[in-house]
Protein backbone atom coordinates (compact mmCIF):
# COMPACT_ATOMS: atom_id res chain seq x y z
CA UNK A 1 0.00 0.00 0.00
CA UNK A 2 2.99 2.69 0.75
CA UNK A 3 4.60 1.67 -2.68
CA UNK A 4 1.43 2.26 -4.46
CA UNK A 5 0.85 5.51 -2.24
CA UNK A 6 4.23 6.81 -3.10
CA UNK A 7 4.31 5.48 -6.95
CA UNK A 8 0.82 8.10 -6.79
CA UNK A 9 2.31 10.71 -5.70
CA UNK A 10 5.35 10.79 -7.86
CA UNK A 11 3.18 10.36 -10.92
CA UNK A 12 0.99 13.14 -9.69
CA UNK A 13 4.06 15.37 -9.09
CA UNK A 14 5.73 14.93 -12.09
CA UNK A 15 1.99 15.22 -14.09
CA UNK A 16 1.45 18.44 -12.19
CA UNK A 17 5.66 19.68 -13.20
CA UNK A 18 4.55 19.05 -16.84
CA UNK A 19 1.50 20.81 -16.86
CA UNK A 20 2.91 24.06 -15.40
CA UNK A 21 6.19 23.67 -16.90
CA UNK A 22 4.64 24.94 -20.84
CA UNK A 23 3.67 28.05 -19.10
CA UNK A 24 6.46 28.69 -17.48
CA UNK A 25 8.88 28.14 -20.69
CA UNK A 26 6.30 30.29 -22.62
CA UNK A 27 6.81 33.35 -19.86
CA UNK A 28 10.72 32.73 -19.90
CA UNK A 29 10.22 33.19 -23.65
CA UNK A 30 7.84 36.24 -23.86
CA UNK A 31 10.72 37.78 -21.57
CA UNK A 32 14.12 37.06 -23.52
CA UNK A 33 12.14 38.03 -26.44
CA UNK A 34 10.09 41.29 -25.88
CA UNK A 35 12.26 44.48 -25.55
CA UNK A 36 10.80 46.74 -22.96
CA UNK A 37 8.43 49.28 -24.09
CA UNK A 38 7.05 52.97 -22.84
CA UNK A 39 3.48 53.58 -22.61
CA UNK A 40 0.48 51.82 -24.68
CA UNK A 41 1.28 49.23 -27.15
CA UNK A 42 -1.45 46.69 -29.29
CA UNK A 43 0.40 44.53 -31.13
CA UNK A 44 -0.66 41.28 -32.98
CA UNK A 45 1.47 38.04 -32.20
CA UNK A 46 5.62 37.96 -32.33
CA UNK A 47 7.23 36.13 -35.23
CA UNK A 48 9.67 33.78 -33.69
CA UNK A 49 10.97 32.64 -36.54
CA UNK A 50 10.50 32.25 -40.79
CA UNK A 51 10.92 28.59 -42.01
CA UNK A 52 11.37 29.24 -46.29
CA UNK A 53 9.15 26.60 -47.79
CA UNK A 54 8.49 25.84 -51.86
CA UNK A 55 5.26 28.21 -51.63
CA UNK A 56 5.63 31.10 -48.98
CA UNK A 57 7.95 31.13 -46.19
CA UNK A 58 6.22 29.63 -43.05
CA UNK A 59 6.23 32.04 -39.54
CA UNK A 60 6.53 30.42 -36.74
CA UNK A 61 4.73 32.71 -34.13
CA UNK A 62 3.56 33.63 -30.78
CA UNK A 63 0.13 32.37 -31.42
CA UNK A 64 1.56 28.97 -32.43
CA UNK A 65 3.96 28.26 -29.59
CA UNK A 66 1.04 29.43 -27.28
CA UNK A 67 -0.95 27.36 -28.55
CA UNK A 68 1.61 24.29 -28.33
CA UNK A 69 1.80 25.50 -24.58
CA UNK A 70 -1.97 25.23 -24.46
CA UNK A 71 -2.19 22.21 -25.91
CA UNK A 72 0.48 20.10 -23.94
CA UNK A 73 -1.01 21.59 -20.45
CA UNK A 74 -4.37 19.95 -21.10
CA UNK A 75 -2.71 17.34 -22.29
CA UNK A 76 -1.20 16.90 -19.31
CA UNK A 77 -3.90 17.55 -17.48
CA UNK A 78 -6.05 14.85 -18.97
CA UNK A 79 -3.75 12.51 -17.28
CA UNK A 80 -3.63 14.08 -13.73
CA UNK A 81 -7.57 13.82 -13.03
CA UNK A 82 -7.84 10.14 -13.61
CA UNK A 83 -4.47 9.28 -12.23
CA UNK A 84 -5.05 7.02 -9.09
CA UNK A 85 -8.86 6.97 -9.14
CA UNK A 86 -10.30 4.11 -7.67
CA UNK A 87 -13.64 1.80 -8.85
CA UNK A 88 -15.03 2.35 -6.17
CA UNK A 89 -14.71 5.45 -3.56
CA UNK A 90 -14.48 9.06 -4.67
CA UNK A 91 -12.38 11.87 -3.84
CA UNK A 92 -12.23 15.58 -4.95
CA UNK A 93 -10.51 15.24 -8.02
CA UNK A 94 -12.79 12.18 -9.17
CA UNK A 95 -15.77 14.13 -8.45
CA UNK A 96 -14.59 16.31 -10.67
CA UNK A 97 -13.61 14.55 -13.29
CA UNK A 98 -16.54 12.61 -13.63
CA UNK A 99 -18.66 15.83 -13.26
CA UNK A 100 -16.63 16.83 -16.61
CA UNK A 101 -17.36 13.72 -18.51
CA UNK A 102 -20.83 13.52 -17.24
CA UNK A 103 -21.41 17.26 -18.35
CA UNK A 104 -20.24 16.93 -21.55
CA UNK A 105 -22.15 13.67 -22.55
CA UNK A 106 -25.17 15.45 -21.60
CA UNK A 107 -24.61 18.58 -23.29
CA UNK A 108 -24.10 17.00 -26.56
CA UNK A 109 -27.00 14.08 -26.12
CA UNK A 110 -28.88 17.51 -25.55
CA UNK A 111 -28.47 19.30 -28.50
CA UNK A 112 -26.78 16.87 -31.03
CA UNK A 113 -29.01 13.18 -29.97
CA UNK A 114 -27.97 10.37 -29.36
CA UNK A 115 -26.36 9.72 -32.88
CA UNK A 116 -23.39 11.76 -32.16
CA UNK A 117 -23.20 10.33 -28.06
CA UNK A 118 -19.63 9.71 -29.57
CA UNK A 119 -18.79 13.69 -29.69
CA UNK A 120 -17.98 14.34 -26.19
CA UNK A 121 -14.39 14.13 -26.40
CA UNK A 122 -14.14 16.48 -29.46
CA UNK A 123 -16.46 19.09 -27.74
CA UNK A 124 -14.97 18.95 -24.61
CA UNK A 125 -11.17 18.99 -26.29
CA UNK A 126 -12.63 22.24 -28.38
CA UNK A 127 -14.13 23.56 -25.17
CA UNK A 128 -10.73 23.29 -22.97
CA UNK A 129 -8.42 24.49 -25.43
CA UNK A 130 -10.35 27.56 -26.23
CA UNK A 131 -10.79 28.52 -22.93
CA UNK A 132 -7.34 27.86 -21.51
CA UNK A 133 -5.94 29.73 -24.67
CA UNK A 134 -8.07 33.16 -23.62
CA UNK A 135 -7.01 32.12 -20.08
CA UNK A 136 -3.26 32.86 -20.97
CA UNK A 137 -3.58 36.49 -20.85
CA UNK A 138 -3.84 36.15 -16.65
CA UNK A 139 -0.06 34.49 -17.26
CA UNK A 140 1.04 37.22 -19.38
CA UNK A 141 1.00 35.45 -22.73
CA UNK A 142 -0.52 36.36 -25.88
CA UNK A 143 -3.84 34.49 -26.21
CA UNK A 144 -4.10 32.66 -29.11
CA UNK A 145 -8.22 32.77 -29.37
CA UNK A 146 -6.63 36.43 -30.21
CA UNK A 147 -5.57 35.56 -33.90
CA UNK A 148 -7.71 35.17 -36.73
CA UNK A 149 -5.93 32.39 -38.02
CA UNK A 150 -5.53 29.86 -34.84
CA UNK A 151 -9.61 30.10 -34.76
CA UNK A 152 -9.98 30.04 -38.50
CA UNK A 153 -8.21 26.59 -38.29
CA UNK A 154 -10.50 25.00 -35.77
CA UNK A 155 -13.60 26.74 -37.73
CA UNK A 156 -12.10 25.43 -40.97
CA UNK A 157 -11.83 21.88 -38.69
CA UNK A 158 -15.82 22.31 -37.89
CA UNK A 159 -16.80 22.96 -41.14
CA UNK A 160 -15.27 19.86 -42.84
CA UNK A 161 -17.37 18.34 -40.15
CA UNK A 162 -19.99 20.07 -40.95
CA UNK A 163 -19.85 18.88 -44.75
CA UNK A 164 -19.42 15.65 -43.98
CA UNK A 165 -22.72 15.09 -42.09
CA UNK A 166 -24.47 17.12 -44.54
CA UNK A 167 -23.12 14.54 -46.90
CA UNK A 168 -24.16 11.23 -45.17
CA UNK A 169 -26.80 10.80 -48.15
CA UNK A 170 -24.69 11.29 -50.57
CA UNK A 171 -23.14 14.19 -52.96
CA UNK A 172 -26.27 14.55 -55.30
CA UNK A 173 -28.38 14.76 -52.13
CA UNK A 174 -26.15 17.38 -50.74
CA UNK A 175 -25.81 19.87 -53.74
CA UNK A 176 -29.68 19.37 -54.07
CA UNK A 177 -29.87 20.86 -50.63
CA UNK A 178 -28.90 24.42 -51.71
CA UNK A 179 -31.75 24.23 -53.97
CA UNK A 180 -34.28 24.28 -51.56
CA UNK A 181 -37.13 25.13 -50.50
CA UNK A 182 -37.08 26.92 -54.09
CA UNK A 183 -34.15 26.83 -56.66
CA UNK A 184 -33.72 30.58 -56.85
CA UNK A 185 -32.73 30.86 -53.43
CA UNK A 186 -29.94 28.93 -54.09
CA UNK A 187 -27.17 31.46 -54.61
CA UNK A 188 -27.91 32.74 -50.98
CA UNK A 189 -27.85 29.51 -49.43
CA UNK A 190 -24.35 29.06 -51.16
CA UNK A 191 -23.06 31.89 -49.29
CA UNK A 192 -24.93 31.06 -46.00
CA UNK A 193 -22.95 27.74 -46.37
CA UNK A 194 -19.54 29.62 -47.05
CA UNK A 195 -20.43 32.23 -44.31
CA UNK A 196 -20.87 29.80 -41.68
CA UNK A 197 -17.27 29.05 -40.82
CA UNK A 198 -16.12 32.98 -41.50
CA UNK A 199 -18.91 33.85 -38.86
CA UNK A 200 -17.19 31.67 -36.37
CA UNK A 201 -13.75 32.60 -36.70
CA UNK A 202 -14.62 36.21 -36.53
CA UNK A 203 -17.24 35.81 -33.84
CA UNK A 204 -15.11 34.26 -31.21
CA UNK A 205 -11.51 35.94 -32.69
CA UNK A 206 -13.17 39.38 -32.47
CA UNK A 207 -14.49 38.93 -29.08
CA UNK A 208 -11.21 38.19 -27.09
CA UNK A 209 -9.32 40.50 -29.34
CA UNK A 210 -12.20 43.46 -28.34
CA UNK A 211 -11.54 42.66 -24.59
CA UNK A 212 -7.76 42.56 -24.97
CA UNK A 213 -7.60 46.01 -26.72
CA UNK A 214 -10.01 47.41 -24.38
CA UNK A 215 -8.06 46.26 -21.23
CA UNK A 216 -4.91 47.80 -22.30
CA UNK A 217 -6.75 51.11 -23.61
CA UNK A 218 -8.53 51.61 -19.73
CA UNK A 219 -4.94 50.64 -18.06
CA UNK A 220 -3.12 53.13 -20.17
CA UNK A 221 -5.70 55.58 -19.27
CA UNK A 222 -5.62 55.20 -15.85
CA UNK A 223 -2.40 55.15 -15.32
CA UNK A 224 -2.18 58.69 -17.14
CA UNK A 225 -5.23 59.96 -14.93
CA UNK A 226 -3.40 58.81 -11.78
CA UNK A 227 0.02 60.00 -13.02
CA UNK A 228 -2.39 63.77 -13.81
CA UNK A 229 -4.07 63.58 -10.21
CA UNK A 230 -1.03 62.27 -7.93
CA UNK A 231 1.56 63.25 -9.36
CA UNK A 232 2.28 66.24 -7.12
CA UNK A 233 2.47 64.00 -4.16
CA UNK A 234 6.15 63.77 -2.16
CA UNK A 235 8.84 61.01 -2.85
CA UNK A 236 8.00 58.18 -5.04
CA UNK A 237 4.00 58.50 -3.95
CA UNK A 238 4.08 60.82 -7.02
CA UNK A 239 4.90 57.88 -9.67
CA UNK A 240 2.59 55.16 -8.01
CA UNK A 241 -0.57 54.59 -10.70
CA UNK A 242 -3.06 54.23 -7.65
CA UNK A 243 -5.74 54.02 -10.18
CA UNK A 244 -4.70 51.75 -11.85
CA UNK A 245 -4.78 49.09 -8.20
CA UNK A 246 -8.16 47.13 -8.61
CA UNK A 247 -9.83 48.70 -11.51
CA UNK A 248 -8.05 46.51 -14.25
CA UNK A 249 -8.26 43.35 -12.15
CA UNK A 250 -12.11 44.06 -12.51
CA UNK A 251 -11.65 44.08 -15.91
CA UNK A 252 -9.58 40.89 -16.36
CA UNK A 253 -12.13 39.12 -14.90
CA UNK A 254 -14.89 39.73 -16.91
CA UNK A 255 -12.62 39.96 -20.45
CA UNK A 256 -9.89 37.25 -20.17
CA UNK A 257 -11.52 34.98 -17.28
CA UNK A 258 -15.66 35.30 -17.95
CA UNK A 259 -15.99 36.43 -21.39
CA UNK A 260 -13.02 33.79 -22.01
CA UNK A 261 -14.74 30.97 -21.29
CA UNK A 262 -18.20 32.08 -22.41
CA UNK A 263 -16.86 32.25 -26.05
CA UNK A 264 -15.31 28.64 -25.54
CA UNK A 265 -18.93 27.42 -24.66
CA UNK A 266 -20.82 29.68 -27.78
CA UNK A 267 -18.12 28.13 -30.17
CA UNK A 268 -18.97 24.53 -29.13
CA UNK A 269 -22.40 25.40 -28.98
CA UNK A 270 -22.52 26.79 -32.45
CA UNK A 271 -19.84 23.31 -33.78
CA UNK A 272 -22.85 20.70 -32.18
CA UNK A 273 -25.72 22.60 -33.37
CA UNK A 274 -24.30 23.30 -37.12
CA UNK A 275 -23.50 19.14 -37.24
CA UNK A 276 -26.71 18.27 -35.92
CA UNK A 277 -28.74 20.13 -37.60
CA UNK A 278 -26.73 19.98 -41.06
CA UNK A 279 -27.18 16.00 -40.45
CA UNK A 280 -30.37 14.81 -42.25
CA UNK A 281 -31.03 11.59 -39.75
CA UNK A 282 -34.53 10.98 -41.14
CA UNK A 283 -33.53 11.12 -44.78
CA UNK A 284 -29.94 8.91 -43.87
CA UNK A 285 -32.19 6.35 -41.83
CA UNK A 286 -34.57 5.85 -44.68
CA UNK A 287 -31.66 5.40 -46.97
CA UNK A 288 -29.79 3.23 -44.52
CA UNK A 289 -32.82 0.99 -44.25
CA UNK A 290 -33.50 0.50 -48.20
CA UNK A 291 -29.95 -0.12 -48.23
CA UNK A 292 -30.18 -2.76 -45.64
CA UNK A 293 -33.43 -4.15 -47.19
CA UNK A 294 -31.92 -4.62 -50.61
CA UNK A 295 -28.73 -6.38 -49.60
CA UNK A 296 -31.15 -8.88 -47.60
């Protein structure tokens, strides 16, 4: 019982090392990298680096390594909540790891059926790295929900899916689609289709951008109102930005930590309700069953 008691804890500390680790190399980089700078800046993310390819030279930037860093910490987090737990008996973190699981089954059986019951890993993956990548701004790092084309790729990712639900009954059956409920609507429903992953990039991309911008905007201007108001004040009082204690802390929580994860939840609302509504079950069940009928 000690062996497995202290095999547990070593694989919990060394899960828990990894999962902080990312962040921590992503801060040590932000700082070797980014030169000091006076006053406001809005920037979009850092170039690292330029890999020349055959087409156009690939950039290697801030929104990518974040993301990496993103991406191995719920990875590595995935493995810490189940670590240890028992069949039976329940602590904390099995509580709340089941509470995740259960959550997610249940949000998808709710809006997608139970057709897609097999979707709760991919919404709750989509879910926890958009979140946790808006969450990186409390760390310092550039949020990667912040560039157009880190979201473009997962709505690019969504929209394949969406296509390939919409084509469970076939090609014919899905270019007929556009056609209805009368033919001459079909040029708009062409550019509904097309619009539906720019909406989603742009949607969620121009939300945590907004909040970012706006942040820095109100901390810049406080500290110049407190610098205006205080700055007559003896010693080093004078160059203390009292305004700026508490105000954008308010901020951050309602831009990087609320607003953060409410966009995670509208994007994976918006991915299960485009698949399950693109799906046409009744149409694919009638086919699967003449299908089926004919090979009997």
């Amino acid at each position: 019982m000690k062996s497995r008691n202290r095999k547990f804890i070593i694989t919990d500390t060394i899960l828990i090392i990894l999962m902080i680790l990312p962040v921590a190399a992503g801060i040590v980089l932000k700082i070797l990298t980014n030169p000091l700078s006076q006053g406001i800046e809005i920037s979009g993310a850092k170039i690292y680096f330029t890999v020349e390819m055959p087409v156009q030279p690939l950039f290697i930037t801030e929104s990518q390594v974040n993301s990496l860093i993103v991406l191995l910490s719920v990875f590595f987090l995935s493995l810490y909540l189940p670590n240890g737990i028992p069949a039976k008996g329940g602590s904390r973190r099995q509580v709340f790891a089941e509470m995740i699981v259960e959550k997610t089954e249940n949000l998808v059986k709710t809006n997608m059926g139970d057709y897609f019951h097999g979707f709760a890993p991919f919404i709750a993956a989509i879910m926890a790295l958009s979140a946790f990548s808006s969450l990186l701004t409390l760390v310092g790092l550039y949020p990667p929900t912040s560039d157009i084309n880190i979201v473009g790729g997962w709505a690019i990712l969504v929209f394949i899916l969406i296509t390939h639900y919409k084509m469970k009954c076939g090609p014919i059956y899905y270019v007929r689609s556009f056609t209805q409920p009368v033919p001459f609507l079909t040029p708009l429903n062409v550019i509904s289709e097309i619009a539906t992953p720019v909406s989603m990039a742009f949607r969620h991309y121009g939300n945590i951008l907004s909040g970012s911008v706006i942040s820095v905007l109100v901390a810049f201007g406080l500290q110049n109102l407190s610098n205006m108001i205080f700055k007559n004040l003896p010693g080093f009082l004078g160059s203390i930005p009292f305004l700026r204690v508490g105000i954008p802390a308010v901020l951050s929580v309602y831009f990087d930590l609320f607003s953060g994860c409410l966009q995670a939840f509208i994007f994976a609302m918006l991915t299960m309700l485009y698949i399950a509504t693109g799906f046409p079950a009744q149409d694919y069940e009638k086919r699967r069953k003449t299908k089926l009928a004919k090979n009997n």
